[in-house]
C-alpha atoms as a PDB file:
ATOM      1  CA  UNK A   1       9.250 -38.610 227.916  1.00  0.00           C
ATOM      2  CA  UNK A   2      11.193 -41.466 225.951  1.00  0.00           C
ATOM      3  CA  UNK A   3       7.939 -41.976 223.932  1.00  0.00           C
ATOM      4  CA  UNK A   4       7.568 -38.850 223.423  1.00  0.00           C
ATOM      5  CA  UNK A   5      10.938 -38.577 221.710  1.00  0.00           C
ATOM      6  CA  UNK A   6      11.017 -41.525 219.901  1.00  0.00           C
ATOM      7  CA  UNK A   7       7.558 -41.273 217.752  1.00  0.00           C
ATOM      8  CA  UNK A   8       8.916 -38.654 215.585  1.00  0.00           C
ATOM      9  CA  UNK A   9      12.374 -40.466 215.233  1.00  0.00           C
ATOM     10  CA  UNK A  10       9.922 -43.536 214.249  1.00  0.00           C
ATOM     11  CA  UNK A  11       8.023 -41.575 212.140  1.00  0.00           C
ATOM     12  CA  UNK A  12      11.567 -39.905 210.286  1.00  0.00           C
ATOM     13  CA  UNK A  13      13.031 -43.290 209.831  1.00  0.00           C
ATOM     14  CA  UNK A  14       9.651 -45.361 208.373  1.00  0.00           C
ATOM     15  CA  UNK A  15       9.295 -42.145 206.235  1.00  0.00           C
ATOM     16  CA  UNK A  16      13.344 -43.048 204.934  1.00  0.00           C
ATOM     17  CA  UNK A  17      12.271 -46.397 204.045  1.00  0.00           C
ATOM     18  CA  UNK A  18       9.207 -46.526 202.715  1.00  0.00           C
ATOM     19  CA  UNK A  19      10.562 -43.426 200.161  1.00  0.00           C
ATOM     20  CA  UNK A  20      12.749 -46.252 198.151  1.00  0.00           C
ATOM     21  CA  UNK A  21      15.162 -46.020 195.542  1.00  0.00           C
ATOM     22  CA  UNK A  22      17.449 -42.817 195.044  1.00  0.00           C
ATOM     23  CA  UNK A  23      15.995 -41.368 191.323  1.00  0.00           C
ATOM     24  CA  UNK A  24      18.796 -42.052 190.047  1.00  0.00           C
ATOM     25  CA  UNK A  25      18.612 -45.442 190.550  1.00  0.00           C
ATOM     26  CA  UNK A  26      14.670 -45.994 189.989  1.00  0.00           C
ATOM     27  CA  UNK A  27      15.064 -44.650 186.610  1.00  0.00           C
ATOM     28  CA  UNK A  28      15.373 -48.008 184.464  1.00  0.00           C
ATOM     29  CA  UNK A  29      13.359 -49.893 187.042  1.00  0.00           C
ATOM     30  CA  UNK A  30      10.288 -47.308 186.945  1.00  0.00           C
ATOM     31  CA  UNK A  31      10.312 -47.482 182.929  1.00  0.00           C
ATOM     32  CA  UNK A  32      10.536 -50.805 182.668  1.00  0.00           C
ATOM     33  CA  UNK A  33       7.494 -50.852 185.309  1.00  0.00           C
ATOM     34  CA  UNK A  34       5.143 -48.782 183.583  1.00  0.00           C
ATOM     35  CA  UNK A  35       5.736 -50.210 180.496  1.00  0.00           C
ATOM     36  CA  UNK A  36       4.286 -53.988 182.583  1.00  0.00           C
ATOM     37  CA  UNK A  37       1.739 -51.914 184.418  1.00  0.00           C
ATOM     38  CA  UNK A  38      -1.224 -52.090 181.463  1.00  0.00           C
ATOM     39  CA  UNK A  39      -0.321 -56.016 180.942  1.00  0.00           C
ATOM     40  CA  UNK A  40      -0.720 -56.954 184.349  1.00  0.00           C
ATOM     41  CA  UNK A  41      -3.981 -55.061 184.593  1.00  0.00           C
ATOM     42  CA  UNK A  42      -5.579 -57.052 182.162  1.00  0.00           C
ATOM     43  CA  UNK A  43      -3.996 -60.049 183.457  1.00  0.00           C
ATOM     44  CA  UNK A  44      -5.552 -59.176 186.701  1.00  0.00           C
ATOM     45  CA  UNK A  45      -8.891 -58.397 185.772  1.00  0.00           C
ATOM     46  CA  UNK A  46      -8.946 -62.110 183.652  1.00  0.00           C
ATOM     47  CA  UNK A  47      -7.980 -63.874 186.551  1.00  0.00           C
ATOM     48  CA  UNK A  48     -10.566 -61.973 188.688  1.00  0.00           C
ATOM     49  CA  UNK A  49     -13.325 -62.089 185.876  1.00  0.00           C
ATOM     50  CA  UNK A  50     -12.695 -65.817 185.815  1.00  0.00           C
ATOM     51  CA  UNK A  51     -13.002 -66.401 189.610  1.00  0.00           C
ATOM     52  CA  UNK A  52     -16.303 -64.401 190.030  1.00  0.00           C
ATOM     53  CA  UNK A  53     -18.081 -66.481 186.997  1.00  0.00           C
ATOM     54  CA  UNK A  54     -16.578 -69.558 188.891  1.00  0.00           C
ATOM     55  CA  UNK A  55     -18.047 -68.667 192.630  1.00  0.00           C
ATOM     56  CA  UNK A  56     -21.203 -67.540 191.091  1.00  0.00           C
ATOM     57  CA  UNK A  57     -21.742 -71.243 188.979  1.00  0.00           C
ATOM     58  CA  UNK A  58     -20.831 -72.758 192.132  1.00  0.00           C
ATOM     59  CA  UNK A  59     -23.701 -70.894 193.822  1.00  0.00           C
ATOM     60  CA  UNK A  60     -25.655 -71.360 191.349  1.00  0.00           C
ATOM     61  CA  UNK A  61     -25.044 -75.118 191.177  1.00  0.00           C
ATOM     62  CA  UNK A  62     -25.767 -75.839 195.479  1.00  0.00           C
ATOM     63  CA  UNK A  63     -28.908 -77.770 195.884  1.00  0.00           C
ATOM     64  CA  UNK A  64     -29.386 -75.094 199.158  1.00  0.00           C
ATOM     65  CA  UNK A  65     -29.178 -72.371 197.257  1.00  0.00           C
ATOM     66  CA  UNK A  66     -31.778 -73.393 194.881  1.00  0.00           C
ATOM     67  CA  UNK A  67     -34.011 -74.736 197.086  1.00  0.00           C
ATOM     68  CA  UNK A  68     -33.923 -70.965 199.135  1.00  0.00           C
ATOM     69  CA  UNK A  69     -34.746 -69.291 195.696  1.00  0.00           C
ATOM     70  CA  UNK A  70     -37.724 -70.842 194.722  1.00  0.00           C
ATOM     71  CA  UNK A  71     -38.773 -70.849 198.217  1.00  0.00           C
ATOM     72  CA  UNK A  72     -38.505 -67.071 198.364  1.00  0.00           C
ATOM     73  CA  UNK A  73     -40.054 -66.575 194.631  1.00  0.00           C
ATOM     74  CA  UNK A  74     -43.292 -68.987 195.907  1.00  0.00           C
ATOM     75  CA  UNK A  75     -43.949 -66.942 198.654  1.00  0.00           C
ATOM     76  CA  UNK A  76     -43.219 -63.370 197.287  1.00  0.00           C
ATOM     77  CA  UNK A  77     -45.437 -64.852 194.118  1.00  0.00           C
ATOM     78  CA  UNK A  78     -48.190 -65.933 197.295  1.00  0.00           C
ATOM     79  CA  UNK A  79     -47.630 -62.392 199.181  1.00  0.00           C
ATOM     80  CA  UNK A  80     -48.759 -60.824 196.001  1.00  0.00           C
ATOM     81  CA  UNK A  81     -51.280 -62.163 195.206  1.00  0.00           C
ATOM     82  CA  UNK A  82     -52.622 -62.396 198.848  1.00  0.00           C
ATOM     83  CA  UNK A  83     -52.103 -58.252 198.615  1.00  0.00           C
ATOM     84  CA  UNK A  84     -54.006 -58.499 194.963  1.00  0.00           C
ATOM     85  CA  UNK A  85     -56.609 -60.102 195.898  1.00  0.00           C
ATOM     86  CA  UNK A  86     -57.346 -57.632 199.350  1.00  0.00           C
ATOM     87  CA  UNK A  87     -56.546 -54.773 197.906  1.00  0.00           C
ATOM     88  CA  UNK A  88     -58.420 -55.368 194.582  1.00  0.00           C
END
């Protein structure tokens, strides 16, 4: 029964804090905010564009990696024309 009646008391007082700042007193806060919003959005997507083309040179640059690529392109280039040469 006491879990029962404590849930929605939970549920009342995470709703409390998680609403924030009286209006009143988000006002300058939420302009100044909005104003940042755009700048670190770009900011953002630089530093994620830049990490991306990073992890992808690195793959690029393994020996392992390299090795399993032309592995794979040998035999698909083999498979085909193995099916080519059946089929034909």
């Amino acid at each position: 029964m006491r879990l029962f009646i404590s849930l929605p008391v939970l549920v009342v007082v995470l709703a409390m804090v998680l609403e924030g700042p009286a209006p009143a007193q988000a006002s300058s806060e939420v302009s100044s905010t909005l104003e940042s919003i755009p700048d670190k959005l770009k900011e953002f997507g630089k530093t994620l564009e830049d990490k991306a083309r990073e992890a992808i040179d690195h793959i690029k640059q393994k020996e392992i990696i390299t090795k399993a690529r032309n592995w794979f392109s040998e035999t698909y280039g083999k498979v085909k024309e193995k099916i080519k040469t059946t089929f034909a």
